[in-house]
Protein backbone atom coordinates (compact mmCIF):
# COMPACT_ATOMS: atom_id res chain seq x y z
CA UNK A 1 -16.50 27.60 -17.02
CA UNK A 2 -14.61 26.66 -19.85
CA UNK A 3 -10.89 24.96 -19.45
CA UNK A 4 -7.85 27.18 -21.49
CA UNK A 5 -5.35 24.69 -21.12
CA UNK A 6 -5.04 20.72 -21.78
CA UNK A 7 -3.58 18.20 -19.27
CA UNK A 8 -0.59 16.25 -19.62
CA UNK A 9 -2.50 12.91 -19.03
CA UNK A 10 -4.58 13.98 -22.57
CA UNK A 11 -1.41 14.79 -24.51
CA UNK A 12 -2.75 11.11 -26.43
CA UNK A 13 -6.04 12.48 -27.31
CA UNK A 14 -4.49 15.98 -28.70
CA UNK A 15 -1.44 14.63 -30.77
CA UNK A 16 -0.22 16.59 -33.14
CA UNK A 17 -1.62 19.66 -31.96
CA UNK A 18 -0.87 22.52 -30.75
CA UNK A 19 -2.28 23.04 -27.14
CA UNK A 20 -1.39 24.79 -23.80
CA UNK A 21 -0.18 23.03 -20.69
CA UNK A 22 0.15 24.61 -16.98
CA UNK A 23 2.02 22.85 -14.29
CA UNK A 24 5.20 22.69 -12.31
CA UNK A 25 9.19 22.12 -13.35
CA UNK A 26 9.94 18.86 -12.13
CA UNK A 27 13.58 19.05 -13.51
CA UNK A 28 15.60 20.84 -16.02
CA UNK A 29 18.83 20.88 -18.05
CA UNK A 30 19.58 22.49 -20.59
CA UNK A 31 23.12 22.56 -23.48
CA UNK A 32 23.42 24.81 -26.50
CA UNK A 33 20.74 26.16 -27.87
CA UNK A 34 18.04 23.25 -26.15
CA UNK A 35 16.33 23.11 -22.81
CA UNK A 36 14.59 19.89 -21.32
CA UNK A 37 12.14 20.96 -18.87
CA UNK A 38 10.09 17.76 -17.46
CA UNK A 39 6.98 19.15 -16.51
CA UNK A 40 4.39 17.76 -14.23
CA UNK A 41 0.78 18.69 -13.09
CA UNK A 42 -0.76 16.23 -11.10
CA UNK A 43 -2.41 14.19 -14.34
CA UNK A 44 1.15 12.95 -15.23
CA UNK A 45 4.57 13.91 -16.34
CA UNK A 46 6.16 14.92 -20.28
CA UNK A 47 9.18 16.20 -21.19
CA UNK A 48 9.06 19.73 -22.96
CA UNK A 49 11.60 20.94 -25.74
CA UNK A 50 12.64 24.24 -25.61
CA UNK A 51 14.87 25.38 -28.79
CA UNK A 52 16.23 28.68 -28.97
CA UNK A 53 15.62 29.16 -32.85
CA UNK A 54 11.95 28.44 -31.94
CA UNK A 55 11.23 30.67 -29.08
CA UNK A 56 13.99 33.50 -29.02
CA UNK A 57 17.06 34.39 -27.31
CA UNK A 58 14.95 35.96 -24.33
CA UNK A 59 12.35 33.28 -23.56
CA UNK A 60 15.46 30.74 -24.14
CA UNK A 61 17.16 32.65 -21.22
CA UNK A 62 14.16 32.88 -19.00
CA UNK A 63 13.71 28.84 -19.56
CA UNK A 64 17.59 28.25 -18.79
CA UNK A 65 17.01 29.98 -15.41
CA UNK A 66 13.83 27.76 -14.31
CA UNK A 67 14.14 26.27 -10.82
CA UNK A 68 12.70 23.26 -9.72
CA UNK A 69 8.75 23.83 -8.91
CA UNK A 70 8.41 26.71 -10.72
CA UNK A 71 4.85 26.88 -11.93
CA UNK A 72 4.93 27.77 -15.57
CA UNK A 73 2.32 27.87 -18.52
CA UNK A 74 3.63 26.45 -22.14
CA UNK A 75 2.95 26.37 -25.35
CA UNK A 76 3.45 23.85 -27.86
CA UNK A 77 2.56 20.81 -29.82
CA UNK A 78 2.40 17.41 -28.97
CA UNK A 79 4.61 14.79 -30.75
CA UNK A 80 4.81 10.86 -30.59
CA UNK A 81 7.94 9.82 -28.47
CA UNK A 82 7.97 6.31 -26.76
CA UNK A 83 11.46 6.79 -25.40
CA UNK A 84 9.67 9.21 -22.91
CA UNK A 85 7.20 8.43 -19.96
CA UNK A 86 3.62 8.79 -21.24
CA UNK A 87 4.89 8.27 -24.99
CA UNK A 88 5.22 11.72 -25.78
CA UNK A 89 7.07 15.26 -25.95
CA UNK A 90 6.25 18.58 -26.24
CA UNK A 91 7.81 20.83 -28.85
CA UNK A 92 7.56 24.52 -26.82
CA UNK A 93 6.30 27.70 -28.94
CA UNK A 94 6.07 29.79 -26.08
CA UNK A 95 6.87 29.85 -22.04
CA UNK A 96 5.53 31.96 -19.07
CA UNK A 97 6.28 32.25 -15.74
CA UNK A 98 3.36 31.97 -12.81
CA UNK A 99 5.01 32.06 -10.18
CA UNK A 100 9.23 31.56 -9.33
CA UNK A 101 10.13 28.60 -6.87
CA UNK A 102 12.61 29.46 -3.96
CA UNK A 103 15.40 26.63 -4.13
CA UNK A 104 13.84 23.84 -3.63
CA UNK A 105 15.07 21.94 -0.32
CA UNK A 106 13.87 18.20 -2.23
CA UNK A 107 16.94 18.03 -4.31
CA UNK A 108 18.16 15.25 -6.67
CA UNK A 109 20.47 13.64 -4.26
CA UNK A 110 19.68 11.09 -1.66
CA UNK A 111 18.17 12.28 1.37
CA UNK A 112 16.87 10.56 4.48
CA UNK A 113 14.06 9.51 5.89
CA UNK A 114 12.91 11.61 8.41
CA UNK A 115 14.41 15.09 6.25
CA UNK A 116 11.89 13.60 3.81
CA UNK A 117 8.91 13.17 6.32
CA UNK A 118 9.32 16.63 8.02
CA UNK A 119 9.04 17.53 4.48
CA UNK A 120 5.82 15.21 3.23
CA UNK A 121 4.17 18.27 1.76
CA UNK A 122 6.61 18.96 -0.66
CA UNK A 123 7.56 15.03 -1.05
CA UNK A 124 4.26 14.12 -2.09
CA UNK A 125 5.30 16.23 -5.55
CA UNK A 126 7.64 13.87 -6.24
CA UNK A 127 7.65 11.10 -8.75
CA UNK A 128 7.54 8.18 -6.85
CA UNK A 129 5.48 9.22 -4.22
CA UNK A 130 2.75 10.70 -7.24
CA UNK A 131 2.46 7.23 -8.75
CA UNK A 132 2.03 5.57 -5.52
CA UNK A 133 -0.78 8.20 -4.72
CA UNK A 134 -2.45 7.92 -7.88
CA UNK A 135 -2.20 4.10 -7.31
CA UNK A 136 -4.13 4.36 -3.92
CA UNK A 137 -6.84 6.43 -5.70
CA UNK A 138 -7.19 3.77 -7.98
CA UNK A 139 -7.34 1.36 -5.29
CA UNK A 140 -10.23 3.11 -3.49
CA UNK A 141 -12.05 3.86 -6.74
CA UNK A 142 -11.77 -0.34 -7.42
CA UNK A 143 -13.02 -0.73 -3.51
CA UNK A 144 -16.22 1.42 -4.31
CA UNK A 145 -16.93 0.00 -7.93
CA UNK A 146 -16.63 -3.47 -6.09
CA UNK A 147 -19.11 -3.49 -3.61
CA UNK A 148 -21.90 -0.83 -5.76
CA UNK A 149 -21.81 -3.69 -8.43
CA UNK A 150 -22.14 -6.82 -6.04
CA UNK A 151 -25.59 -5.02 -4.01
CA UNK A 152 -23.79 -3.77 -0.95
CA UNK A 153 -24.80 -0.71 0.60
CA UNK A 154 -22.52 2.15 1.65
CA UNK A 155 -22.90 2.54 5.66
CA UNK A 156 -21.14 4.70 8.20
CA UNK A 157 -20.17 4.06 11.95
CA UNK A 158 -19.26 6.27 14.52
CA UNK A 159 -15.42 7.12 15.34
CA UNK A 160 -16.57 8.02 18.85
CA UNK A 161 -16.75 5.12 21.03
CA UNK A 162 -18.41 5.23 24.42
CA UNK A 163 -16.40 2.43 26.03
CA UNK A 164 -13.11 0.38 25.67
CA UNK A 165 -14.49 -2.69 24.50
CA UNK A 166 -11.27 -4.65 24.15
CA UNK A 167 -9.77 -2.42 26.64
CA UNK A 168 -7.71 0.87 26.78
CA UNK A 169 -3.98 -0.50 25.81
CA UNK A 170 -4.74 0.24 22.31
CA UNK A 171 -7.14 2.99 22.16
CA UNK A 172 -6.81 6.66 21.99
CA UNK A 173 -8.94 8.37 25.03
CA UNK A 174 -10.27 11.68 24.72
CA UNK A 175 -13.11 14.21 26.11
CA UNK A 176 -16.55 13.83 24.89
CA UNK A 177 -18.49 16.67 26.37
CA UNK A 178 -18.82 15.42 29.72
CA UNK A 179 -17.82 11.61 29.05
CA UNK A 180 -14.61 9.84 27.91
CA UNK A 181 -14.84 8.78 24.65
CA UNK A 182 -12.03 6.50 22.58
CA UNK A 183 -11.26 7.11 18.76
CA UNK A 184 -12.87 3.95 16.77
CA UNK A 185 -10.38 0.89 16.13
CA UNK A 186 -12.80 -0.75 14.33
CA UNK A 187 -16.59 -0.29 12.87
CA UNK A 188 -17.15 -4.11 12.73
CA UNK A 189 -19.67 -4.12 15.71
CA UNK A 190 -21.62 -1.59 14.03
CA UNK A 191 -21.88 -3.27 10.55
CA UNK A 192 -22.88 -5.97 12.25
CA UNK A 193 -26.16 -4.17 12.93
CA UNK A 194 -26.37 -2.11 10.00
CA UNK A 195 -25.87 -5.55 8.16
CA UNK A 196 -29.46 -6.40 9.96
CA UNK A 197 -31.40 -3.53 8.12
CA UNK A 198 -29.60 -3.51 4.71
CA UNK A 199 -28.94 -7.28 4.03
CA UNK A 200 -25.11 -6.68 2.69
CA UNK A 201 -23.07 -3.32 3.87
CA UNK A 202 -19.51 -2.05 3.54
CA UNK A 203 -17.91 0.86 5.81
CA UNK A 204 -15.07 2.49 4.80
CA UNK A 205 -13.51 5.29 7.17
CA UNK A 206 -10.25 6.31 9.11
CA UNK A 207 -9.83 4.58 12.26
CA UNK A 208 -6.55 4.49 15.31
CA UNK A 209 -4.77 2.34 16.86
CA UNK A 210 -2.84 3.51 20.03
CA UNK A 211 -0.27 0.71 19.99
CA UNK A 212 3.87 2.75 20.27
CA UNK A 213 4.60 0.67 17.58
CA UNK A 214 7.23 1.48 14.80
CA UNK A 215 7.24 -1.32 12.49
CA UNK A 216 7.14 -0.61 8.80
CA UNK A 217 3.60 -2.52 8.88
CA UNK A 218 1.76 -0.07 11.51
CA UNK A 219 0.45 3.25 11.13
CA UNK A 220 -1.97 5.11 14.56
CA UNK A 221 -4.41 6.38 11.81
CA UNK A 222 -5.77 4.81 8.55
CA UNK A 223 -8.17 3.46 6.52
CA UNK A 224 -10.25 0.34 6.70
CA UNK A 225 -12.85 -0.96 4.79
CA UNK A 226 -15.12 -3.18 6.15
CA UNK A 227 -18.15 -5.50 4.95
CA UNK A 228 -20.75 -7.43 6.63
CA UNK A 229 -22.99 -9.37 5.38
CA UNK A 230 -26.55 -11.29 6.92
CA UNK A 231 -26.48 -14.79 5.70
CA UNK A 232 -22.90 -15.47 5.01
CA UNK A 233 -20.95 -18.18 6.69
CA UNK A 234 -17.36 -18.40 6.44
CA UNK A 235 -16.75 -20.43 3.36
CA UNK A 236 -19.25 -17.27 1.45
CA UNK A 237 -17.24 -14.68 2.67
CA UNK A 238 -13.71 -16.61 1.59
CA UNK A 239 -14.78 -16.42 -1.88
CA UNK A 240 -15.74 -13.07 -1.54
CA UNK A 241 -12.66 -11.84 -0.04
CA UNK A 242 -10.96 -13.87 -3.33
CA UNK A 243 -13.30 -11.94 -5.75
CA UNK A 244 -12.87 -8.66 -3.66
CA UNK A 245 -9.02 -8.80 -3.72
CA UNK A 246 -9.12 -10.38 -7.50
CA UNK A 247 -10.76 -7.20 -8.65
CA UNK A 248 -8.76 -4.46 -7.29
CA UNK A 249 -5.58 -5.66 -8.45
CA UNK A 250 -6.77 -6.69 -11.29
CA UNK A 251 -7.73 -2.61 -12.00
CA UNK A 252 -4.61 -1.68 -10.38
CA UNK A 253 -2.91 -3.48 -13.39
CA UNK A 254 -5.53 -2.31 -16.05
CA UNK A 255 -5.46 1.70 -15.55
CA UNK A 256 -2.22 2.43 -13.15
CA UNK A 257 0.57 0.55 -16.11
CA UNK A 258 2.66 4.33 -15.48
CA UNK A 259 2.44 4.22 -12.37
CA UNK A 260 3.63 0.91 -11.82
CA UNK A 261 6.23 1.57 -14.54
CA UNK A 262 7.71 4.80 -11.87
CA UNK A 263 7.70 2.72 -8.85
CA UNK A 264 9.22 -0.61 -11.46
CA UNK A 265 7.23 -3.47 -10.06
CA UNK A 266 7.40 -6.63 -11.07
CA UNK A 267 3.75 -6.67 -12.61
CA UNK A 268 4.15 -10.22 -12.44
CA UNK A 269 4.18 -10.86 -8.92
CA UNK A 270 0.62 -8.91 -9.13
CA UNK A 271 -0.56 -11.04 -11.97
CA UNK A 272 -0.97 -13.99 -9.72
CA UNK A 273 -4.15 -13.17 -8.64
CA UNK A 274 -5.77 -14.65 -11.34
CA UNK A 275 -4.70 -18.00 -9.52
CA UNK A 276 -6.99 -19.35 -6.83
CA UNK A 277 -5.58 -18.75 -3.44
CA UNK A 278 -4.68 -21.61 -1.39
CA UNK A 279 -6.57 -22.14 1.51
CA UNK A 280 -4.71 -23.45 4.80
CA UNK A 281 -6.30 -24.27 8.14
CA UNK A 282 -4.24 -22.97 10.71
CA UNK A 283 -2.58 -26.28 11.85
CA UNK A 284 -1.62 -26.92 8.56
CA UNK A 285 -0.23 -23.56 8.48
CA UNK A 286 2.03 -24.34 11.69
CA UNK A 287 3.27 -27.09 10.64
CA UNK A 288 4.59 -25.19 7.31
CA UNK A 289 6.35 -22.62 9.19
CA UNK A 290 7.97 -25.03 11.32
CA UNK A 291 9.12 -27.26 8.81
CA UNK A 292 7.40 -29.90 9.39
CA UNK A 293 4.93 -30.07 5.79
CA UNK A 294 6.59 -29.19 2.64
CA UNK A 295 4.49 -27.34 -0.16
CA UNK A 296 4.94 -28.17 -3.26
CA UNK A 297 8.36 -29.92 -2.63
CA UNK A 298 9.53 -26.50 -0.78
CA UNK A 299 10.68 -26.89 3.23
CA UNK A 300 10.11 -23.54 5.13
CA UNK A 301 13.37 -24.24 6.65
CA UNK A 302 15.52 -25.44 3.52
CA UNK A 303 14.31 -22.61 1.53
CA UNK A 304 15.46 -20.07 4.02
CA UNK A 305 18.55 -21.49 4.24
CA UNK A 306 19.13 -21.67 0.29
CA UNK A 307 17.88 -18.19 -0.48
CA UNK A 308 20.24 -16.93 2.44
CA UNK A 309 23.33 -18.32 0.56
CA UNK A 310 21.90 -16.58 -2.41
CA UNK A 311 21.28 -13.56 -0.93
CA UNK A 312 25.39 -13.64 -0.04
CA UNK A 313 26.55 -14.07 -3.67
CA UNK A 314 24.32 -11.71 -5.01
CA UNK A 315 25.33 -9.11 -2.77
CA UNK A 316 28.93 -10.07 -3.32
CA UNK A 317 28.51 -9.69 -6.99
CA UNK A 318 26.67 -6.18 -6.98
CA UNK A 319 29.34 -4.87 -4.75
CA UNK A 320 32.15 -6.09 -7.30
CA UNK A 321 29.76 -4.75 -10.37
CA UNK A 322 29.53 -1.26 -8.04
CA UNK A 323 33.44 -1.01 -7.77
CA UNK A 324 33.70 -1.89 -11.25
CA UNK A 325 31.75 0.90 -12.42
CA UNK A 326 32.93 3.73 -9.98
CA UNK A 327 36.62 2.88 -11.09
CA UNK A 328 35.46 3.28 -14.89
CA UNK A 329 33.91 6.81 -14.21
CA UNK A 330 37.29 7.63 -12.14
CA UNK A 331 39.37 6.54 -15.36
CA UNK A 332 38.58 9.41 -17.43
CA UNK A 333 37.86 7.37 -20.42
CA UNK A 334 33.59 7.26 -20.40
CA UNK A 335 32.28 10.26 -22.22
CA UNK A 336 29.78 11.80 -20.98
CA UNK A 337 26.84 9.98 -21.81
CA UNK A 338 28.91 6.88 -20.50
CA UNK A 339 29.10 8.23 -17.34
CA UNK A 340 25.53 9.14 -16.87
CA UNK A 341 24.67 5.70 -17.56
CA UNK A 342 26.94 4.31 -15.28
CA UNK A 343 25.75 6.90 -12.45
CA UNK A 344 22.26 5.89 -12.90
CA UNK A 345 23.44 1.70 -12.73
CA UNK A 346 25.63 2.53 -9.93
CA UNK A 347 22.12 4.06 -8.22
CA UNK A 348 19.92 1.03 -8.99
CA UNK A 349 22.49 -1.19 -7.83
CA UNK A 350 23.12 0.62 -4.30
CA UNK A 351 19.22 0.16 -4.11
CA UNK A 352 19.06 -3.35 -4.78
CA UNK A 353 21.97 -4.02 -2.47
CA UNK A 354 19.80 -2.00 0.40
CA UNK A 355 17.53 -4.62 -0.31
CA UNK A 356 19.62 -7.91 -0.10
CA UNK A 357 21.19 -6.59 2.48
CA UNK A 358 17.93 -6.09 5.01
CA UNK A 359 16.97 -9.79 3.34
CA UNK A 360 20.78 -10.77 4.73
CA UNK A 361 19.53 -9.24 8.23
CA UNK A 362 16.18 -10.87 8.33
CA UNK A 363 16.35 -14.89 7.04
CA UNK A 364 18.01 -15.84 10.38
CA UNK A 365 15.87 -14.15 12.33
CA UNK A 366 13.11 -15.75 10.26
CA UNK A 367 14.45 -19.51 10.94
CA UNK A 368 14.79 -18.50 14.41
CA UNK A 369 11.02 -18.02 14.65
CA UNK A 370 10.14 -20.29 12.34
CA UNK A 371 12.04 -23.42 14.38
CA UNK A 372 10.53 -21.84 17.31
CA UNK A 373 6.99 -21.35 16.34
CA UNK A 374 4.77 -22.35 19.27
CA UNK A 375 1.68 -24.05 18.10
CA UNK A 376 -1.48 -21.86 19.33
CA UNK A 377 0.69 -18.48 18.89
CA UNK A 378 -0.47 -15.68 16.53
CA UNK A 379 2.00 -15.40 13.58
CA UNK A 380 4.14 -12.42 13.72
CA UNK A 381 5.16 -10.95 10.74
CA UNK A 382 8.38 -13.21 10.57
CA UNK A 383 5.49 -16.33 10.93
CA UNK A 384 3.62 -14.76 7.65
CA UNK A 385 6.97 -14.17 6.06
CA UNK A 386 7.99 -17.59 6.15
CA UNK A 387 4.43 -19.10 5.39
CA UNK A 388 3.90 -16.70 2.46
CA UNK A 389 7.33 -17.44 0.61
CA UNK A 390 6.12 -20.93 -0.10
CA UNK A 391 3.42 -19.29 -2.37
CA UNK A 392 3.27 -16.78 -5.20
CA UNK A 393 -0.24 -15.80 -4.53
CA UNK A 394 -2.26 -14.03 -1.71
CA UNK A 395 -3.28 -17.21 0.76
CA UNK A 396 -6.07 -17.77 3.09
CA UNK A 397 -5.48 -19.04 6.65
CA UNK A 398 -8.37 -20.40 8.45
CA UNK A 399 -9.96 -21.83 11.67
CA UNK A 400 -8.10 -20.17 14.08
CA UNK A 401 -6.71 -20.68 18.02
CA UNK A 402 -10.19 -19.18 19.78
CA UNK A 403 -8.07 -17.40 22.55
CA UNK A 404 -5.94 -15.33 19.86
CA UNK A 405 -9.28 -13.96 18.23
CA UNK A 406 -12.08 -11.63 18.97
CA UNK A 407 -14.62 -12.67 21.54
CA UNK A 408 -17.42 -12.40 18.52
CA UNK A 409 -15.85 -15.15 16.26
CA UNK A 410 -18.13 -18.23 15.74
CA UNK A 411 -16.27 -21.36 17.12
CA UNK A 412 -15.96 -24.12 14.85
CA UNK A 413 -18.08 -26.67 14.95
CA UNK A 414 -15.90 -29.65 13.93
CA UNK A 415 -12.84 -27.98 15.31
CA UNK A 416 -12.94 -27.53 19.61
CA UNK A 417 -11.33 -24.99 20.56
CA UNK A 418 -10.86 -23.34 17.19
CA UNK A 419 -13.02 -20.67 15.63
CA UNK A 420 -14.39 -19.94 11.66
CA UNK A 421 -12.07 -16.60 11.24
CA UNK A 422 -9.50 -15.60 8.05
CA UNK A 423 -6.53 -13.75 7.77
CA UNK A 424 -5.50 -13.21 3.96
CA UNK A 425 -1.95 -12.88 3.98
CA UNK A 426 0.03 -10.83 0.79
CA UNK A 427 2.67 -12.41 -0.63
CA UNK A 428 6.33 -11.49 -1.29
CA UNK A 429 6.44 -10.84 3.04
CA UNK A 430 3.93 -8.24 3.38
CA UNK A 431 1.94 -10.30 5.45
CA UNK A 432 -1.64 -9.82 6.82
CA UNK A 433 -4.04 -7.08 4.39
CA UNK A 434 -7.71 -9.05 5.41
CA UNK A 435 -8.90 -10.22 8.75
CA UNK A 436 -12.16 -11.51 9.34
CA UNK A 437 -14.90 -14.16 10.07
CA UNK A 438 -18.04 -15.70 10.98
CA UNK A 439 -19.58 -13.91 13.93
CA UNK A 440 -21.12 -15.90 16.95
CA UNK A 441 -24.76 -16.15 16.70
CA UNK A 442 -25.23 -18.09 20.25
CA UNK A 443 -26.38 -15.57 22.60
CA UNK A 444 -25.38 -17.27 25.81
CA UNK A 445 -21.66 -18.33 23.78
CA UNK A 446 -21.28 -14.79 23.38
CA UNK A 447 -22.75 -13.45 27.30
CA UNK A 448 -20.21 -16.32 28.57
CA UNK A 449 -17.21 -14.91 26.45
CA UNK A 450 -18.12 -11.52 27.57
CA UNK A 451 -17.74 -12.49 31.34
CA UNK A 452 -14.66 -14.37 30.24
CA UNK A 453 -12.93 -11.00 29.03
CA UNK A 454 -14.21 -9.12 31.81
CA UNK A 455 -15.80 -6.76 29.31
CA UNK A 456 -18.46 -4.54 30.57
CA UNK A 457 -22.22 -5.81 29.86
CA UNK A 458 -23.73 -2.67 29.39
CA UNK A 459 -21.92 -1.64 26.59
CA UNK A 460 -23.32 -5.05 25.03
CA UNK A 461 -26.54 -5.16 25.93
CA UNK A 462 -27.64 -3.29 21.97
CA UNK A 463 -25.38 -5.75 20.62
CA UNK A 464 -26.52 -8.67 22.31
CA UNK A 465 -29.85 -7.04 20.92
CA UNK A 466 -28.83 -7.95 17.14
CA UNK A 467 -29.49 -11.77 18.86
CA UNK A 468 -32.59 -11.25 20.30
CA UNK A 469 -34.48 -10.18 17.41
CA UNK A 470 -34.34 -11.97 14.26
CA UNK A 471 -30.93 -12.97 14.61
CA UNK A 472 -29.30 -15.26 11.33
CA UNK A 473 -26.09 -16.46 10.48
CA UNK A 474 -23.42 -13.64 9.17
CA UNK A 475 -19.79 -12.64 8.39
CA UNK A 476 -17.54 -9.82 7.26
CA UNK A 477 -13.96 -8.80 6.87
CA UNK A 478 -12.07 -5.65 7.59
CA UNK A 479 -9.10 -4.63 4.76
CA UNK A 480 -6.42 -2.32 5.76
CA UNK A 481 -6.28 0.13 2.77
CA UNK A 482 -2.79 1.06 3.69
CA UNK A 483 -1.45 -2.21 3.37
CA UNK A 484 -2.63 -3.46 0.37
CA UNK A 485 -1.42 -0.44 -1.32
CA UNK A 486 2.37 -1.24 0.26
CA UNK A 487 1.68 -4.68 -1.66
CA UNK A 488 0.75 -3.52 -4.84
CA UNK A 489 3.15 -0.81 -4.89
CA UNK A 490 6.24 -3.01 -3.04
CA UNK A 491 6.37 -0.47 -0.84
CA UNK A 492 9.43 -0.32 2.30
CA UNK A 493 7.09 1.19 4.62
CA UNK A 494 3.78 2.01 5.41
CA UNK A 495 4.21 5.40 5.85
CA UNK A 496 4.50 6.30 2.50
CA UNK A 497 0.92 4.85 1.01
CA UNK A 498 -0.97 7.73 3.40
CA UNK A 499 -0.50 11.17 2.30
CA UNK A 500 0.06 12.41 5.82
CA UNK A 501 0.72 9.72 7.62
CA UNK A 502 -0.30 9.28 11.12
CA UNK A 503 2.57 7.58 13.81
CA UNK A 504 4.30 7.18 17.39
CA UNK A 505 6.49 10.29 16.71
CA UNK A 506 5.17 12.11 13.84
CA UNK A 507 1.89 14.26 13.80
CA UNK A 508 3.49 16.99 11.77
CA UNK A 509 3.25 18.04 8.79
């Protein structure tokens, strides 16, 4: 079936021309004789010039009364403009309605969070949240291209479970047939054994998490990837998380420069990755949060204290600049284009002092954890906060406390008490995206931690299985898609790189 009409993201390929475009009114305004309509159809976004000598005093009216998401069908030809997103503008011949829009209930103002959420269906039309989608397509498009060029084979496990493993706290129970079954926090055991028959495999499926959590880092349902891979020890699969991580963003920044232009990140902070990531064992690490090692001539503590008097002046000085600007527009004395450049300022500058101002909030409750760090902890968020501001790049913590990790992580051998596992940890405080290790190949190690954890043997007899026959030294890593998208997009919140997302207190829309 042929295609009548032309996207918006090929307006570069059809310059010049005149071609036919179908989408949705994203906004409109209109003076004498000239309406703007930005359109938008999933591919991108233009702005489209409707002149009233051009098209006629009754398809000029019809495009003055255009409401927002109105699905329309134009005509016209492309032209060159850089000033606009996507570098060009449409010059309209002709204009036809599909279908009218209702008022729209996603208006221009500022509207809160949850009014948003209980409206994600219509939210996900809008700019922002577009580029960020778009962005996480990318994302999962690098994840595949990834693994298909470095030999790894695309495996499945089951999101049924037949037992609570690590037990029920943090699993979500339901009715299998006859049995109780638990939703799937985690395929790792499983490519463990598919990692047996194919040599190197990667998963990549939803899975929950039952924790009543509402941190901006948590969601109950999303997606992980994870590899495995026969032969690997733990130094292998660090430069392979490097490489792995390397790549995506690295495509993220080759193919998605729009999108990143909507959401305005610093493409910088992304650019990094090109460096080699530091890698810290986890004493070391300690010992940075507390303040007790400096990196590269930075103290944890110090630092927190002089970017919290920083954070104060800057938010002093936005206020001022705020006040300024409102008292200009109240004048009477901008025209008109004055005061929509003001507006807009006066908009970036409220977010940016939402911003300082949660940074205001959270540096003393940083050096409160940070002084207080208790060597053999797990690192909270505030922990990886602290540790990761001392670097511009992602880092790589190693060699972990054995009774914070996973029964199946190889202990060290040079390192009692300690075992070969990795957490890759995002800068600019987003914290944890990779987790992972070398798995215990010691078949009584593993029987003895089993007993320790008063986990039920029968549900590990197929796994202890994997050591009886043929068993070799291996590793993997699991990467929360979710989170590396909130990294590479700066995202507030979690909840906004899932379409749907998935949390305590919201399963609808």
């Amino acid at each position: 079936m042929k295609q009548n009409w032309t996207y918006l993201a090929q307006l570069a390929a059809n310059e010049g021309k005149e071609i036919t475009l179908k989408g949705w009114v994203q906004n409109r305004r209109d003076s004498k004789g000239i309406v703007f309509i930005i359109l938008r159809d999933g591919t991108g976004f233009a702005q489209c010039v409707v002149l009233e000598e051009t098209v006629g005093e009754a398809m000029f009216d019809e495009a003055k009364r255009l409401s927002l998401e109105t699905s329309v069908e134009l005509t016209g030809t492309i032209r060159k403009d850089e000033k606009q997103l996507g570098g060009f503008e449409v010059q309209v011949s002709s204009l036809k309605v599909i279908t009218p829009a209702e008022e729209y209930p996603i208006g221009k103002k500022e509207h809160g969070v949850d009014f948003l959420m209980d409206r994600r269906h219509l939210w996900l039309r809008s700019k922002r949240q577009w580029a960020i989608m778009r962005i996480r397509n990318e994302i999962i498009f690098a994840i595949h291209n990834f693994f298909q060029q470095n030999g790894f084979v695309q495996m499945d496990a089951p999101i049924f479970t037949g037992n609570a493993c690590e037990g029920t706290s943090t699993l979500f129970e339901t009715e299998f047939f006859e049995d109780t079954a638990y939703l799937s926090q985690s395929g790792q055991l499983y490519g463990e054994a598919m990692a047996m028959a194919m040599g190197k495999i990667y998963t990549f499926g939803p899975t929950f998490r039952a924790e009543k959590s509402k941190t901006r880092r948590h969601l109950s349902e999303f997606w992980m990837i994870e590899p495995e891979m026969a032969f690997y020890d733990l130094d292998m699969t660090m430069d392979l998380i490097e490489e792995f991580i390397r790549f995506v963003v690295t495509a993220v920044l080759k193919n998605c420069k729009d999108e990143l232009a909507v959401l305005e990140r610093d493409v910088t902070k992304l650019e990094t990755v090109i460096k080699p990531f530091p890698r810290i064992a986890y004493k070391d690490a300690v010992q940075m949060i507390r303040g007790e090692k400096d990196v590269n001539g930075m103290n944890s503590i110090k630092t927190l204290e002089g970017d919290l008097a920083i954070v104060k002046n800057k938010i002093e000085e936005i206020k001022t600049d705020i006040t300024s600007r409102e008292e200009k527009i109240k004048s009477g004395a901008l025209k008109k284009g004055e005061i929509a450049f003001n507006e807009q300022k006066i908009q970036q500058q409220k977010a940016a002092l939402r911003e300082l101002e949660e940074e205001e909030r959270n540096i003393p409750q940083w050096l409160e954890s940070a002084k207080n760090f208790v060597p053999g902890d797990d690192f909270g968020g505030s922990d990886e906060t602290v540790l990761t501001r001392l670097f511009n790049t992602p880092i790589m913590v190693y060699n972990w406390p054995k009774a914070i990790k996973a029964f199946y992580m190889k202990e060290a051998d040079d390192d009692k008490g300690y075992v070969r596992g990795v957490d890759i940890l995002a800068p600019e405080g987003y914290g944890e995206i990779v987790g992972g290790g070398q798995r215990e190949t010691d078949m009584q190690v593993l029987v003895d931690a089993i007993h320790h954890h008063q986990l039920p043997m029968e549900a590990f007899e197929w796994y202890l299985d994997l050591r009886r026959y043929g068993s070799v030294q291996h590793s993997g890593f699991g990467l929360g898609l979710e989170r590396i998208i909130c990294w590479v997009c700066k995202l507030p919140h979690v909840r906004e790189a899932i379409p749907f997302p998935r949390m305590m207190g919201r399963l609808l829309p």
